[in-house]
C-alpha atoms as a PDB file:
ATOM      1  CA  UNK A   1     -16.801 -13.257  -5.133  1.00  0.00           C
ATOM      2  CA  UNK A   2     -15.189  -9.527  -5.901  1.00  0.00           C
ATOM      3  CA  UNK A   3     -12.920  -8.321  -3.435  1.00  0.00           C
ATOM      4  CA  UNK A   4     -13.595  -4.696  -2.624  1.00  0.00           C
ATOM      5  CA  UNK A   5      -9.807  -3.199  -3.403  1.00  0.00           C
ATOM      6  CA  UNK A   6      -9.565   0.710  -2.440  1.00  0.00           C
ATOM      7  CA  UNK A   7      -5.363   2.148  -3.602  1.00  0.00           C
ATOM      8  CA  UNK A   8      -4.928   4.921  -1.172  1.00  0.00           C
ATOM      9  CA  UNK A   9      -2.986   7.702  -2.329  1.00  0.00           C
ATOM     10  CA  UNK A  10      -3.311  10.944  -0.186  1.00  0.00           C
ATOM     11  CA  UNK A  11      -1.455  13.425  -1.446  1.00  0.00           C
ATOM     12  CA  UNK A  12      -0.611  15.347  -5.110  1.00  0.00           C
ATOM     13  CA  UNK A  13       1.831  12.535  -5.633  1.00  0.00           C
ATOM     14  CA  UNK A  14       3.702  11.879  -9.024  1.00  0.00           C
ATOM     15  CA  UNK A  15       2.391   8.423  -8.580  1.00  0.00           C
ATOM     16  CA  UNK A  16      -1.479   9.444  -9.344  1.00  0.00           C
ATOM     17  CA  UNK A  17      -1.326   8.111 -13.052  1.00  0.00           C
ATOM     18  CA  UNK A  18      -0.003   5.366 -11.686  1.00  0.00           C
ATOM     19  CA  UNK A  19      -2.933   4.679  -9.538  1.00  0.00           C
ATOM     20  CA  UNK A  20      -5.328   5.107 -11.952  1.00  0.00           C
ATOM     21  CA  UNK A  21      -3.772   2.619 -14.024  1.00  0.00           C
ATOM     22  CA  UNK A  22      -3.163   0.412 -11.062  1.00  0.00           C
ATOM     23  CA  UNK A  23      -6.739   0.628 -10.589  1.00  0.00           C
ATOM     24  CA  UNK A  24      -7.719  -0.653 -13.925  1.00  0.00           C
ATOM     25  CA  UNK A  25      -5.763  -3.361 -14.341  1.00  0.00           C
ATOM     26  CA  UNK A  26      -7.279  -4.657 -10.632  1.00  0.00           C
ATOM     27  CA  UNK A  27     -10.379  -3.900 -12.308  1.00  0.00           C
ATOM     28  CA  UNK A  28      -9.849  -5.971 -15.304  1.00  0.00           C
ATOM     29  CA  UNK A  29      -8.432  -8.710 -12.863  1.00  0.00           C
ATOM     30  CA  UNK A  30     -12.345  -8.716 -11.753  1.00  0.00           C
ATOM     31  CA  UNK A  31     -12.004  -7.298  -8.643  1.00  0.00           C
ATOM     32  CA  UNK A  32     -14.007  -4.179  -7.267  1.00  0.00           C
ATOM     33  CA  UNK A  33     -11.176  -1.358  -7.396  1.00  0.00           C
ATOM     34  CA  UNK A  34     -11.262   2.503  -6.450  1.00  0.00           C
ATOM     35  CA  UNK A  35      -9.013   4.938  -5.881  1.00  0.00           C
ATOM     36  CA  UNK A  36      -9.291   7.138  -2.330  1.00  0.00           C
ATOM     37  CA  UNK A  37      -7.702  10.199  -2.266  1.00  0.00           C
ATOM     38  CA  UNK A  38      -8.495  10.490   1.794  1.00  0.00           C
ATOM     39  CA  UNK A  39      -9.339   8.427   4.438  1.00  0.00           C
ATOM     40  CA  UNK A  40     -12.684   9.497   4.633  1.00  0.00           C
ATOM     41  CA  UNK A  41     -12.848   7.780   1.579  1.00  0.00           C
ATOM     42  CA  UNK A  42     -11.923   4.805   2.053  1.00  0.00           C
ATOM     43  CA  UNK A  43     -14.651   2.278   2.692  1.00  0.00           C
ATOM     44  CA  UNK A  44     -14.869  -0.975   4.143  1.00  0.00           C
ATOM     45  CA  UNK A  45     -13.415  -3.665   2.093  1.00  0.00           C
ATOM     46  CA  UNK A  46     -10.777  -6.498   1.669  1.00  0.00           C
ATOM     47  CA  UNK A  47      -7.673  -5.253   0.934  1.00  0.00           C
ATOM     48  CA  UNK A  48      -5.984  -1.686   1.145  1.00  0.00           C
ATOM     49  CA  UNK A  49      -2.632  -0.718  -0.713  1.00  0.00           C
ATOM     50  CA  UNK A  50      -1.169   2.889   0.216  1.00  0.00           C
ATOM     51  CA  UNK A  51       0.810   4.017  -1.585  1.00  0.00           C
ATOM     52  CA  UNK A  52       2.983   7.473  -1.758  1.00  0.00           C
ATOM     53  CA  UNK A  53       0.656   7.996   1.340  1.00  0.00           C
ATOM     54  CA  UNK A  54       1.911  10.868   3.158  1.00  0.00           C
ATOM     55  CA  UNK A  55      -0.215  10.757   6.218  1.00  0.00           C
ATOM     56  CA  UNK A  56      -0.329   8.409   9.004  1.00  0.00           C
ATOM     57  CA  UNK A  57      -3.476   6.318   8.616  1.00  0.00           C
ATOM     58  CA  UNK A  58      -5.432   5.491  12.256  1.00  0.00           C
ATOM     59  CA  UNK A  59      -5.923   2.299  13.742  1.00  0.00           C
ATOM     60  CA  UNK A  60      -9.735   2.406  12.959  1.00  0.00           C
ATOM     61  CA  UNK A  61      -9.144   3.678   9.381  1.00  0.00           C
ATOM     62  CA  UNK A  62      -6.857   0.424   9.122  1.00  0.00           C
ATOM     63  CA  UNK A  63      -9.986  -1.744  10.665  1.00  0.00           C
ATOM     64  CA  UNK A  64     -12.139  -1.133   7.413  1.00  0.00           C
ATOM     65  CA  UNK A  65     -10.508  -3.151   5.379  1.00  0.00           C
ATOM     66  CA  UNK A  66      -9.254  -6.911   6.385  1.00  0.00           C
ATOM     67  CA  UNK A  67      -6.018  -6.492   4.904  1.00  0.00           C
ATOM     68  CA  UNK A  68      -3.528  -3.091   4.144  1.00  0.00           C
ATOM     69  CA  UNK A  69      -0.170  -2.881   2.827  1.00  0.00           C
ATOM     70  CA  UNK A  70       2.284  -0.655   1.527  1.00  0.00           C
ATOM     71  CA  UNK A  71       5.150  -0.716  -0.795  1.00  0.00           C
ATOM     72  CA  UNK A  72       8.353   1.164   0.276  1.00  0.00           C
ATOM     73  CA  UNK A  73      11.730   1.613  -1.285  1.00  0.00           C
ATOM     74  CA  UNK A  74      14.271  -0.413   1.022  1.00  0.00           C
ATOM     75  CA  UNK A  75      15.624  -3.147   2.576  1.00  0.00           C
ATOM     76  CA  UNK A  76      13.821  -3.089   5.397  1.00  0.00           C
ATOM     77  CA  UNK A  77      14.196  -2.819   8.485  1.00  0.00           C
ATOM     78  CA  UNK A  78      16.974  -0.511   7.001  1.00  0.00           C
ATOM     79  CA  UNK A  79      15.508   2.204   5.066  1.00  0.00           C
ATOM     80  CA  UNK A  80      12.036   3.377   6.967  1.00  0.00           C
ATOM     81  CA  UNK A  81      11.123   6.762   6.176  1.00  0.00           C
ATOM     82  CA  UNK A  82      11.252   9.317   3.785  1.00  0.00           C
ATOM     83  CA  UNK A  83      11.772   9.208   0.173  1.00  0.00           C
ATOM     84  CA  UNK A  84      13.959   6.024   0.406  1.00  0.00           C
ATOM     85  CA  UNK A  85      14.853   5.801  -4.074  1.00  0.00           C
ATOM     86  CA  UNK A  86      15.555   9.685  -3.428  1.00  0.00           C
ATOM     87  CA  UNK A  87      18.469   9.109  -1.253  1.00  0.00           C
ATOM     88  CA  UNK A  88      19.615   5.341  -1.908  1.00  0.00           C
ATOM     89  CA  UNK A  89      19.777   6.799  -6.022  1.00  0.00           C
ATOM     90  CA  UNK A  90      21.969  10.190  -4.644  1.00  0.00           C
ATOM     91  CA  UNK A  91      23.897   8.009  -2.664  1.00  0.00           C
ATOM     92  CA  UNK A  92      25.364   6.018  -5.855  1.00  0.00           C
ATOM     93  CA  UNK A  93      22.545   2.896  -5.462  1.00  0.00           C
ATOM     94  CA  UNK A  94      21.065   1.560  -8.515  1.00  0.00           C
ATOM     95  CA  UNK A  95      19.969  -1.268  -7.126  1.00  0.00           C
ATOM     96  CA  UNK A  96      16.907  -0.431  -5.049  1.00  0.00           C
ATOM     97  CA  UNK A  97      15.160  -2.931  -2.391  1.00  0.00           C
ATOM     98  CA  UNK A  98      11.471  -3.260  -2.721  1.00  0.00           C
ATOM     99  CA  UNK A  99       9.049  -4.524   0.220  1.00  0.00           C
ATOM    100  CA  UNK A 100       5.309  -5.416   0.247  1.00  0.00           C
ATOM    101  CA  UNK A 101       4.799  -5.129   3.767  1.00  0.00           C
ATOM    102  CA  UNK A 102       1.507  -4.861   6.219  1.00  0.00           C
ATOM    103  CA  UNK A 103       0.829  -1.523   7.830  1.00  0.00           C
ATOM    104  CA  UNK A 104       0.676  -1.270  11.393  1.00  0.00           C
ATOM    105  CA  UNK A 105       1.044   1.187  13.865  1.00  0.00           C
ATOM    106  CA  UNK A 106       4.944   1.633  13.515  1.00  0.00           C
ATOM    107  CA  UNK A 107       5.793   3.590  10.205  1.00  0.00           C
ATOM    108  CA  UNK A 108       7.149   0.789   7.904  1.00  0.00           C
ATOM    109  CA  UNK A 109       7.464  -1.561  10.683  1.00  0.00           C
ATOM    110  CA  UNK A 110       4.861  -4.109   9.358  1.00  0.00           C
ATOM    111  CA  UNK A 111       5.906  -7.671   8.398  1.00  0.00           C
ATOM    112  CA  UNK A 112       7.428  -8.220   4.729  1.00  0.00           C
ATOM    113  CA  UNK A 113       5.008 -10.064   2.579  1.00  0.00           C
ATOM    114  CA  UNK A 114       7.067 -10.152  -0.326  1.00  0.00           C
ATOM    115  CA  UNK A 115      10.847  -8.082  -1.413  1.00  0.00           C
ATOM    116  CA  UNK A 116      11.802  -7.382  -4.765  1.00  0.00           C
ATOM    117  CA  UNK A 117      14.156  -4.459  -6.707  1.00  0.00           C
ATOM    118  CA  UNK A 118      14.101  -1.587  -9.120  1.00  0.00           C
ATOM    119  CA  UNK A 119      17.604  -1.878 -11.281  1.00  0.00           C
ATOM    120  CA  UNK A 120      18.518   1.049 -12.298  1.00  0.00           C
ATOM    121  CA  UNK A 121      21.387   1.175 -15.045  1.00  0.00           C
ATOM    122  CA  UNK A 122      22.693   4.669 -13.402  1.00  0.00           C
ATOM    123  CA  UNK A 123      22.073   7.363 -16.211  1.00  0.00           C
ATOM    124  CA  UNK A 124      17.996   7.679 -15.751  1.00  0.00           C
ATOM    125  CA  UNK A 125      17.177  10.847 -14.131  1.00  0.00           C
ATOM    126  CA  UNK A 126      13.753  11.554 -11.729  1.00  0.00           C
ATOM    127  CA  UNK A 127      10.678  10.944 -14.653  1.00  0.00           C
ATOM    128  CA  UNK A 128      12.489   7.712 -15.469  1.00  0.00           C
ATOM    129  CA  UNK A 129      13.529   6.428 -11.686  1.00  0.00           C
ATOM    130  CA  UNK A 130       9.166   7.190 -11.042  1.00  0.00           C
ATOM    131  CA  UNK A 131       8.291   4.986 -14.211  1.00  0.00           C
ATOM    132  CA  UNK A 132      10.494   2.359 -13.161  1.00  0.00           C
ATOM    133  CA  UNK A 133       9.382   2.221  -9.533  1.00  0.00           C
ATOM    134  CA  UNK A 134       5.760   2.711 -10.400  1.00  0.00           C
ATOM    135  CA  UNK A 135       5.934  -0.323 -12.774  1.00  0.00           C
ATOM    136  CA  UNK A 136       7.572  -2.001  -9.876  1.00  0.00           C
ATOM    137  CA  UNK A 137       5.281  -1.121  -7.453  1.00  0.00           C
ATOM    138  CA  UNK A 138       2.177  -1.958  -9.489  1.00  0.00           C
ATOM    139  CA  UNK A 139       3.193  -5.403  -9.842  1.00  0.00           C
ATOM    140  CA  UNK A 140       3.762  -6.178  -6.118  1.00  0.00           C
ATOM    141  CA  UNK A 141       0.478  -4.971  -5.179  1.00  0.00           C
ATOM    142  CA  UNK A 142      -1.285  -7.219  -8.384  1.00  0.00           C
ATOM    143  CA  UNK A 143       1.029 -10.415  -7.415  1.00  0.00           C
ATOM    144  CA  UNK A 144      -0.536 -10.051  -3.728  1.00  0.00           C
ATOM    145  CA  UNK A 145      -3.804  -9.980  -5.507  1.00  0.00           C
ATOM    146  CA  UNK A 146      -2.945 -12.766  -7.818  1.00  0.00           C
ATOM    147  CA  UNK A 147      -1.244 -15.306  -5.526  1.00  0.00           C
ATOM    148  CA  UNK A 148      -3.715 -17.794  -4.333  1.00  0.00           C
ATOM    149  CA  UNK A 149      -2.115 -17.974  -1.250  1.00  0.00           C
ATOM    150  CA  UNK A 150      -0.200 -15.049  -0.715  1.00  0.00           C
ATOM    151  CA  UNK A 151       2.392 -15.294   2.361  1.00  0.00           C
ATOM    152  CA  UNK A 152       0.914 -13.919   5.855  1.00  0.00           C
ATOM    153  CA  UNK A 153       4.543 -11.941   6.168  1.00  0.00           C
ATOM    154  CA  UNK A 154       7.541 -12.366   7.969  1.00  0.00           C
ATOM    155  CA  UNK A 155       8.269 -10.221  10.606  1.00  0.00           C
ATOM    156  CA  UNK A 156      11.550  -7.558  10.051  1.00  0.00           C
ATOM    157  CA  UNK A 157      14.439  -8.509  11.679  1.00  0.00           C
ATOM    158  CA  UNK A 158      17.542  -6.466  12.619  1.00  0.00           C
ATOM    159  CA  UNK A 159      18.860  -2.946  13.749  1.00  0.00           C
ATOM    160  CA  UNK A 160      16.413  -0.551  11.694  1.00  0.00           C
ATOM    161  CA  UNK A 161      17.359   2.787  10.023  1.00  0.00           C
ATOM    162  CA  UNK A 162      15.597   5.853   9.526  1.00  0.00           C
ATOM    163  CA  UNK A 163      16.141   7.932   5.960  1.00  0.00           C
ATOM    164  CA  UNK A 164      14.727  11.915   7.422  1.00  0.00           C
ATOM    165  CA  UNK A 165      12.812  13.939   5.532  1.00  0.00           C
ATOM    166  CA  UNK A 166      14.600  15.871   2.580  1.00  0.00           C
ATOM    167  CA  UNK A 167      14.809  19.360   2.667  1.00  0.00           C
ATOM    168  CA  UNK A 168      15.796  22.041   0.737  1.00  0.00           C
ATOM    169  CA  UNK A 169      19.355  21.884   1.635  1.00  0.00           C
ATOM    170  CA  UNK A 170      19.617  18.124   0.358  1.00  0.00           C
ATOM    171  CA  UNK A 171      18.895  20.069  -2.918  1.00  0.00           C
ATOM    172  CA  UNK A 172      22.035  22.212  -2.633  1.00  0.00           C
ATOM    173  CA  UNK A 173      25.089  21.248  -4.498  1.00  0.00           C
ATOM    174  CA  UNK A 174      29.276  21.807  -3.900  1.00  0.00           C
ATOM    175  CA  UNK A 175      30.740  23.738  -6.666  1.00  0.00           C
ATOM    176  CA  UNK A 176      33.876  22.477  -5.659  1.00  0.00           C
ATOM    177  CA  UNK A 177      32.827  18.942  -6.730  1.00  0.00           C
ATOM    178  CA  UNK A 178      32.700  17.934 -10.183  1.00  0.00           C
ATOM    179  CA  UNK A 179      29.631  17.279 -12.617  1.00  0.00           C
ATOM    180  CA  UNK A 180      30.739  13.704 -12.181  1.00  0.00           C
ATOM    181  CA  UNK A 181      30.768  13.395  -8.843  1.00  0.00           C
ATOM    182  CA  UNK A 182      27.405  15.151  -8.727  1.00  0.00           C
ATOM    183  CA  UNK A 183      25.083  13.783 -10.823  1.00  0.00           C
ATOM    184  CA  UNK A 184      23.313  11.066  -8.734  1.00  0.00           C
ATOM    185  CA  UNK A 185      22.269  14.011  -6.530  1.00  0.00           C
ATOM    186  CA  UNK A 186      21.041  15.806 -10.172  1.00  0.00           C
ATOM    187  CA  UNK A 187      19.274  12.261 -10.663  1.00  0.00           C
ATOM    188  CA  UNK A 188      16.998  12.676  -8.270  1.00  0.00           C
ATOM    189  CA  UNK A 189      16.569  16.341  -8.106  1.00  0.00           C
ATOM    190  CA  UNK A 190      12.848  18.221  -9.076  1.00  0.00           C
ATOM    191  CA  UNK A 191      13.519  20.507 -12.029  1.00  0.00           C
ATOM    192  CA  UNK A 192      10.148  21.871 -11.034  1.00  0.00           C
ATOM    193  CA  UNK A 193       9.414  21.780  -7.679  1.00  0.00           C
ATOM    194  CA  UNK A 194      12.974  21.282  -5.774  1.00  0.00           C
ATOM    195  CA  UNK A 195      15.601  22.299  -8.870  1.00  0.00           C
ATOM    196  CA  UNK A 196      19.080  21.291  -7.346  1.00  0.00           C
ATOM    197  CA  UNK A 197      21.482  24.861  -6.786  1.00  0.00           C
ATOM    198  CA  UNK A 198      24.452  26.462  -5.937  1.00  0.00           C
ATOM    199  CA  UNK A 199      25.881  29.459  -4.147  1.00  0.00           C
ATOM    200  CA  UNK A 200      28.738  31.645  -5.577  1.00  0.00           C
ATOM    201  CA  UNK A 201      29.801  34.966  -5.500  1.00  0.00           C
ATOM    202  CA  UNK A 202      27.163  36.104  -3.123  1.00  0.00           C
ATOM    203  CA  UNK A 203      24.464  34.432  -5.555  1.00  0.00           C
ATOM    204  CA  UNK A 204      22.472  31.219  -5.738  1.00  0.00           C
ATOM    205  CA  UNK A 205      21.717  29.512  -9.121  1.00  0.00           C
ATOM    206  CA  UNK A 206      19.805  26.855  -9.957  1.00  0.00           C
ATOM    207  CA  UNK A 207      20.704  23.746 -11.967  1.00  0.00           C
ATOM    208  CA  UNK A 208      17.672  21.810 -13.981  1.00  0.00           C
ATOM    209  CA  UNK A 209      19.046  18.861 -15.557  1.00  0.00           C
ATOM    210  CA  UNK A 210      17.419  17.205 -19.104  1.00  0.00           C
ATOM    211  CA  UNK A 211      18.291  14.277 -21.127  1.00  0.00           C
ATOM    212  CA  UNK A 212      18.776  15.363 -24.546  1.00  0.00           C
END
C-alpha cells in the first residue's frame, strides 16, 4: 500500500527546488508524495519530513501524520538551533554532522534515527555548501523511506548546545584581519540577501564574493 508522504517546507527557503525534487523521486519510489508549504496543508498521512521549517509545528499538527522527522546540521545534542552549516562552515568546519531525528516538542530534541556528514573540501562558497547539503539531506529522508525496518531512534545523550539566530552583525567583517583569515565567514555569507561588510572611514561597504 502507498504511504501518504507530505515534505514540509514553510518558508521561501533556498531548499524549495530541493523539495520538489525530493518529492519526485518519493514519487517514483511509489509512494504518495506532496509538498506543504503550511501546516494547514498538511494532511493526514504516514510520514512527515520538515525540512528548512522555520516555524514551530503544534502537537496536533504533529498527530496527522504517524511519523515526522527532520534533518538538521549537527552533532546533536550539540548544535540545536539556528542555521547550524552557517556557523560550523564560518567557524573553519568542513566536516558537517547530519541527524535524521523525530520531532517532538523540544526544538531538535527528538531521538536520532540515523547521523551522517556533508564533507566539505573548504573552498565551496554558499550555492555550493546548499547543493551539497540538499543532496545530503534528500538521501536521509529516502533511506528512512527505503529501509525496511528503519531504526525507532536513539534518544540524544549529553550536555546540549544552542547555535542563536544570525544576525546582521554575524555578517560584519574585521578589516584588520586578513582575506585569509576571513573567508569561511565569506563562505557562508548571502551576496543577495545578507552580503558580508565592513566599516571604515566613517563608511560601510559591502563585500559579495564569486568563484571565478
Amino acid at each position: 500500500m502507498n504511504r501518504i508522504v507530505s515534505v514540509v517546507v514553510d518558508n521561501d527557503s533556498w531548499f524549495l527546488p530541493h523539495a520538489h525534487r525530493l518529492v519526485a523521486d518519493i514519487c517514483a519510489d511509489g509512494d504518495d508524495a506532496r509538498l506543504c508549504r503550511a501546516h494547514a496543508d498538511i494532511p493526514e498521512g504516514d510520514i512527515a519530513f520538515y525540512l528548512s521549517c522555520i516555524r514551530i509545528t503544534p502537537p496536533e499538527v504533529l498527530g496527522r501524520n504517524k511519523v515526522n522527522l527532520v534533518v538538521h546540521a549537527s552533532d546533536l545534542p550539540k548544535g540545536r538551533g539556528f542555521s547550524p552549516v552557517a556557523w560550523q562552515v564560518a567557524q573553519g568546519c568542513n566536516d558537517i554532522p547530519l541527524c535524521l531525528l523525530h520531532a517532538v516538542d523540544g526544538v531538535d530534541a527528538g531521538p536520532v534515527v540515523y547521523r551522517d556528514h556533508i564533507h566539505l573540501e573548504g573552498h565551496e562558497l554558499l550555492d555550493e555548501i546548499h547543493v551539497r547539503q540538499a543532496e545530503a539531506v534528500n538521501a536521509l529522508c529516502l533511506r528512512y523511506l527505503r529501509d525496511p525496518e528503519p531504526p525507532p531512534g536513539t534518544p540524544q545523550s549529553g550536555e546540549p548546545s544552542v547555535f542563536p539566530r544570525r544576525t546582521r552583525r554575524d555578517d560584519e567583517l574585521d578589516v584588520e584581519q586578513s582575506l585569509a583569515a576571513l573567508f569561511d565567514r565569506l563562505r557562508v555569507a548571502d551576496n543577495d540577501k545578507f552580503p558580508a561588510y565592513f566599516r571604515l572611514h566613517g563608511h560601510t561597504y559591502l563585500l559579495r564574493i564569486t568563484k571565478e
